[in-house]
N, C-alpha and C. Protein backbone atom coordinates (compact mmCIF):
# COMPACT_ATOMS: atom_id res chain seq x y z
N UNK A 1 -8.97 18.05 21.43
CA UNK A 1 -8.81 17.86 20.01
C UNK A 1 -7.42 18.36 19.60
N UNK A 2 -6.59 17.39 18.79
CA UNK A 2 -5.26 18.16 18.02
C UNK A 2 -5.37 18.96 17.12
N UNK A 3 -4.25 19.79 16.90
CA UNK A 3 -4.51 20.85 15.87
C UNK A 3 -5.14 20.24 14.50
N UNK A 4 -4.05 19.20 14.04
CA UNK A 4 -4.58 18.84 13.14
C UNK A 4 -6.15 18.03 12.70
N UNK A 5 -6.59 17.85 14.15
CA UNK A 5 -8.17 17.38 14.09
C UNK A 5 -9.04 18.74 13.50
N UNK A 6 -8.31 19.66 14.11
CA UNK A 6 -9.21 20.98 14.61
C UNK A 6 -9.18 21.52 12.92
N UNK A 7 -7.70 21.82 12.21
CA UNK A 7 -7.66 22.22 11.04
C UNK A 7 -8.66 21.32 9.73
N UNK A 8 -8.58 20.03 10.32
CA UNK A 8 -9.28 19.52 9.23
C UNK A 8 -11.06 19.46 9.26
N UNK A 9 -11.35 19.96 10.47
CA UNK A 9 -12.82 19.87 10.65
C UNK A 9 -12.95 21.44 10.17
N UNK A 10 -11.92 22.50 9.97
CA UNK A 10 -12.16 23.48 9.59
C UNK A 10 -12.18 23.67 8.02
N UNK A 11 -11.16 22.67 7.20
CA UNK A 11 -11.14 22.34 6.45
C UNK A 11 -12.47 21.86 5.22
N UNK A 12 -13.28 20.32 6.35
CA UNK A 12 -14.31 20.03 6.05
C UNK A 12 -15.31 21.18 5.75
N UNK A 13 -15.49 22.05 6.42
CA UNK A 13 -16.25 22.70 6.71
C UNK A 13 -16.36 23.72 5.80
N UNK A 14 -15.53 24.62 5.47
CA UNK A 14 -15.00 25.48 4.06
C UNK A 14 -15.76 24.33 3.14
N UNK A 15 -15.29 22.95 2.73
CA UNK A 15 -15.49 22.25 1.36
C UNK A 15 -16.83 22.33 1.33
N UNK A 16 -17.71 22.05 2.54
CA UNK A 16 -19.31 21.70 2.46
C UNK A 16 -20.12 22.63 2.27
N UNK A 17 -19.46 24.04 2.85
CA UNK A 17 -20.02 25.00 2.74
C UNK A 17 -19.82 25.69 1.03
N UNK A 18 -18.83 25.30 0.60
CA UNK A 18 -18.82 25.58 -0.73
C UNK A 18 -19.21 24.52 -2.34
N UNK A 19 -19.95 23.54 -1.00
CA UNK A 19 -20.56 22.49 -2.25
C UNK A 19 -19.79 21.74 -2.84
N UNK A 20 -18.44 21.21 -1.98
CA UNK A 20 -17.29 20.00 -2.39
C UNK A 20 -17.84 19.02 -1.33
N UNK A 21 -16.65 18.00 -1.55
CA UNK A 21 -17.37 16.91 -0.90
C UNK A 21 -16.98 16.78 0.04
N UNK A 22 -16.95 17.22 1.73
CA UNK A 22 -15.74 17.32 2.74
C UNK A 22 -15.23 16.25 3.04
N UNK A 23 -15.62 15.45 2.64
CA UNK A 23 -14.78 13.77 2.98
C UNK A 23 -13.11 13.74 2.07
N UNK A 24 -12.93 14.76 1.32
CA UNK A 24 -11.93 14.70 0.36
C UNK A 24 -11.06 15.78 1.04
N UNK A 25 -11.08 16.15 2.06
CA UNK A 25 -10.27 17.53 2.45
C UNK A 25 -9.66 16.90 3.85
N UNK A 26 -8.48 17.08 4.01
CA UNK A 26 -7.89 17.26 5.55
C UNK A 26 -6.56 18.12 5.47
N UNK A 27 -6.15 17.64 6.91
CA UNK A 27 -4.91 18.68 6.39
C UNK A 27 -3.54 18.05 5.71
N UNK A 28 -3.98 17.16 5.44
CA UNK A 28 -2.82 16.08 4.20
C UNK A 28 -3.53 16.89 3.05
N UNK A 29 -4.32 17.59 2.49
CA UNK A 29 -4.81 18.28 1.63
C UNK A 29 -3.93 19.47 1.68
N UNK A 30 -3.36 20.12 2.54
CA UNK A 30 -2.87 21.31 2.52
C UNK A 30 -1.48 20.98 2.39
N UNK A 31 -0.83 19.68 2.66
CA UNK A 31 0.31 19.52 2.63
C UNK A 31 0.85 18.85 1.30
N UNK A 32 -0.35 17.98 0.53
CA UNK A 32 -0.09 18.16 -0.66
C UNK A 32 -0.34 19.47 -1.82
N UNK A 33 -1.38 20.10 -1.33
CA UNK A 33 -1.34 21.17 -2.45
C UNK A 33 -0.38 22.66 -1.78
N UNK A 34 0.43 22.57 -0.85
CA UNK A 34 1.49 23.40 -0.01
C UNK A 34 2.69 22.97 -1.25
N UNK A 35 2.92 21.57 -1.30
CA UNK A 35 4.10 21.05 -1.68
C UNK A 35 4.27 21.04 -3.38
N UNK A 36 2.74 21.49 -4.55
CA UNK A 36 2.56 21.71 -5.33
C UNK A 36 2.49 23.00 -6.06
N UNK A 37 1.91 23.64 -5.00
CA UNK A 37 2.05 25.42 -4.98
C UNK A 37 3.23 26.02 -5.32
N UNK A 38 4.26 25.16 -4.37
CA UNK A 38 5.07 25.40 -4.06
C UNK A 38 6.18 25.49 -5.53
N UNK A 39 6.22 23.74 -6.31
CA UNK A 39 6.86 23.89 -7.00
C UNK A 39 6.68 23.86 -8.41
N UNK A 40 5.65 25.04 -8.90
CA UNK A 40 4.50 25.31 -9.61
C UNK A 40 5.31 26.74 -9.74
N UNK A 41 5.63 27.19 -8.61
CA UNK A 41 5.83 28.42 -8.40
C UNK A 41 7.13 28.67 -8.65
N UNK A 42 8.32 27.87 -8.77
CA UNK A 42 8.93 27.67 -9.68
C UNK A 42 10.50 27.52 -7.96
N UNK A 43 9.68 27.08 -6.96
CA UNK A 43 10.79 27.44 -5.56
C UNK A 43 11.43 25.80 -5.89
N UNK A 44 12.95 25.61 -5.58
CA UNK A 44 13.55 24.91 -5.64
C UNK A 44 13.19 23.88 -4.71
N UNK A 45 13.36 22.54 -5.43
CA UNK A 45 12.94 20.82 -4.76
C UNK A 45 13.66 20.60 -3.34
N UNK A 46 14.65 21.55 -3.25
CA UNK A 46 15.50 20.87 -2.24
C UNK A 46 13.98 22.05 -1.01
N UNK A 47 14.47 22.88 -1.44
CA UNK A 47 13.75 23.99 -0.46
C UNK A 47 12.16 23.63 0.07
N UNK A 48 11.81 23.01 -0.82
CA UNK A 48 10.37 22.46 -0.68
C UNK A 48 10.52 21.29 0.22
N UNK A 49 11.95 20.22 0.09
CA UNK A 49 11.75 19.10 1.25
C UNK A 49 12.20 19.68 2.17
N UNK A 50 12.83 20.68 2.59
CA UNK A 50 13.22 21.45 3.91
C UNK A 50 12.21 22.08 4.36
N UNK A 51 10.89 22.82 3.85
CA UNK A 51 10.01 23.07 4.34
C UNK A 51 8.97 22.15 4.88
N UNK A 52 8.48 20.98 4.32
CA UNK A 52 7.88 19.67 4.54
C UNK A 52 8.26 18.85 5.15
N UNK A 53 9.32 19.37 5.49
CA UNK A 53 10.35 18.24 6.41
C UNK A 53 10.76 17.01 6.02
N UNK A 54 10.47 17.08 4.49
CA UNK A 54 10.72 15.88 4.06
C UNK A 54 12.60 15.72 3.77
N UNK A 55 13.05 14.02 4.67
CA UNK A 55 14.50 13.73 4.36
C UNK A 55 14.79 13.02 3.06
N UNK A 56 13.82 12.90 2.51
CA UNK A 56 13.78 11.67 1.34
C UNK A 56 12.91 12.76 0.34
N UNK A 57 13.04 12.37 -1.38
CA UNK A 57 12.63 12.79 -2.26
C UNK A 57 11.21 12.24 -2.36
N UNK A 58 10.59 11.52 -1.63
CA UNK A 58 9.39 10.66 -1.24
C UNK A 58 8.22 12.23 -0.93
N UNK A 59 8.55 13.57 -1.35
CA UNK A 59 7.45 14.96 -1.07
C UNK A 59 6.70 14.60 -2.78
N UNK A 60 7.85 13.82 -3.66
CA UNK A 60 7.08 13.53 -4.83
C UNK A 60 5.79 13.32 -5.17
N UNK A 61 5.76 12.52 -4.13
CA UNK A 61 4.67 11.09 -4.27
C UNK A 61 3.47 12.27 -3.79
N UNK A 62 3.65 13.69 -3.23
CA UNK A 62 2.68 14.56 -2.60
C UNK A 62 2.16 15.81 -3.35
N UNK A 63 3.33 15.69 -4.83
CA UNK A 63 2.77 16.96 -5.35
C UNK A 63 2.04 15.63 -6.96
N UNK A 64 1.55 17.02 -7.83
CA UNK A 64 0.57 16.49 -8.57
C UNK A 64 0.86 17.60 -10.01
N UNK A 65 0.34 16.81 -11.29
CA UNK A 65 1.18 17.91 -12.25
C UNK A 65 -0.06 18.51 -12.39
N UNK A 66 -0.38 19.94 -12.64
CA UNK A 66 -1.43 20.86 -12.56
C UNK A 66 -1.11 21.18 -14.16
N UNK A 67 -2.25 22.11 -14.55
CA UNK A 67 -2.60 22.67 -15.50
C UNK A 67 -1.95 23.50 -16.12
N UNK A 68 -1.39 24.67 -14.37
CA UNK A 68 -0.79 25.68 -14.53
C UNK A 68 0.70 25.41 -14.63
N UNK A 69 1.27 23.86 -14.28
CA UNK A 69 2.34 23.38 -14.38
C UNK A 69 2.09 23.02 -16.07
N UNK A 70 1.64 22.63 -17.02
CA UNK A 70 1.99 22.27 -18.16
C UNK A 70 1.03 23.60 -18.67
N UNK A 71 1.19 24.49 -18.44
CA UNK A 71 1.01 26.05 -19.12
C UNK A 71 2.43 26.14 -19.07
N UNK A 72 3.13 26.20 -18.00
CA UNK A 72 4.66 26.67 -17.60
C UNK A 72 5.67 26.02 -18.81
N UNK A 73 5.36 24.36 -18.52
CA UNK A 73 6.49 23.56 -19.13
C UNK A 73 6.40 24.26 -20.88
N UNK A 74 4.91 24.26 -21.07
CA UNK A 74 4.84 24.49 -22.53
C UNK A 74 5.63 26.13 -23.27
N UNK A 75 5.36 26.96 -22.27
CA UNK A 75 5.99 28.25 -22.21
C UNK A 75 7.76 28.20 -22.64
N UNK A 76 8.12 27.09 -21.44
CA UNK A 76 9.81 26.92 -21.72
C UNK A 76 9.90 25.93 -22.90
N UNK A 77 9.03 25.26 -23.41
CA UNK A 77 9.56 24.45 -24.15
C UNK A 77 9.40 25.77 -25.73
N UNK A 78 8.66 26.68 -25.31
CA UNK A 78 8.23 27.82 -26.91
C UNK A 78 9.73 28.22 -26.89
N UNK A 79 9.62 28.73 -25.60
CA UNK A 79 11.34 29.91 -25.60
C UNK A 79 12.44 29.52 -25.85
N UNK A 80 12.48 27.47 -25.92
CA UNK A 80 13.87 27.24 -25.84
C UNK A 80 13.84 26.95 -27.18
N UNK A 81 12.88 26.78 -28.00
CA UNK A 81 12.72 26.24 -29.50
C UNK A 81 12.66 27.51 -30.27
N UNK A 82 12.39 28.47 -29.55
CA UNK A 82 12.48 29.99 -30.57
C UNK A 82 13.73 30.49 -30.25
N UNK A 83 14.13 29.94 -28.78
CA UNK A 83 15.80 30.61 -28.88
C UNK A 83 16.79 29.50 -29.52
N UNK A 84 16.93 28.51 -29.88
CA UNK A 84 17.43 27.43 -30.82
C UNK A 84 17.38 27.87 -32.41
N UNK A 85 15.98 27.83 -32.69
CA UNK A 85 16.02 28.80 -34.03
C UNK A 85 16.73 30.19 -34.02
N UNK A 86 16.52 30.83 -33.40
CA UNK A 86 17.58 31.81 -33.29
C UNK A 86 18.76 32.02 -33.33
N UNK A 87 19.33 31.24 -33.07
CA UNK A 87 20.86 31.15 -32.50
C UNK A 87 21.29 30.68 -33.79
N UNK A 88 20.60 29.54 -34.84
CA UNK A 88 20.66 28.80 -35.87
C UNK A 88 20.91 29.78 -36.98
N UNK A 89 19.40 30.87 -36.67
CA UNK A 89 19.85 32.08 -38.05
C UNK A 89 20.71 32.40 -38.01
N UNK A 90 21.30 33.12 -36.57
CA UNK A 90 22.08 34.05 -36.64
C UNK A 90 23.48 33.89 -36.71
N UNK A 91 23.43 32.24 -36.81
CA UNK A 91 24.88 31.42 -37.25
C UNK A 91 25.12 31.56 -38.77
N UNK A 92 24.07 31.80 -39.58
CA UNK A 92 24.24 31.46 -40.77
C UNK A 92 24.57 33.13 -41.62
């Protein structure tokens, strides 16, 4: 068996045992939510296709926009609109 047979039957196995559906898990599961984690976490795009080995911007097509990603965006979009107003008063 290859590793990656071996990881994903370990994979399966975690999901079933926790009442997911293991048909939805392999280790393309870990390499998309590796590559989401990743830039969630705020680590630079280039650094993420050097880890994935990806030569092409095609790691896109592998991450996914999360929850905790539009908690984030919404955060920078408060700070840059309260530091805009700011800058505005303190012009005047």
């Amino acid at each position: 068996m290859q590793p990656a047979e071996t990881m994903s039957k370990v994979l399966q196995a975690a999901a079933k045992a926790t009442g997911e559906d293991a048909t939805l898990f392999s280790c393309h599961s870990l390499r998309r939510g590796g590559a989401t984690a990743l830039l969630s976490a705020g680590v630079d795009s280039t650094a993420v296709m050097l880890h994935g080995r990806w030569k092409t911007d095609s790691y896109q097509r592998y991450t996914s926009y999360t929850n905790e990603s539009g908690r984030h965006l919404a955060a920078q979009m408060a700070f840059g609109v309260s530091s805009t107003v700011q800058q505005a008063v303190l012009r005047q």
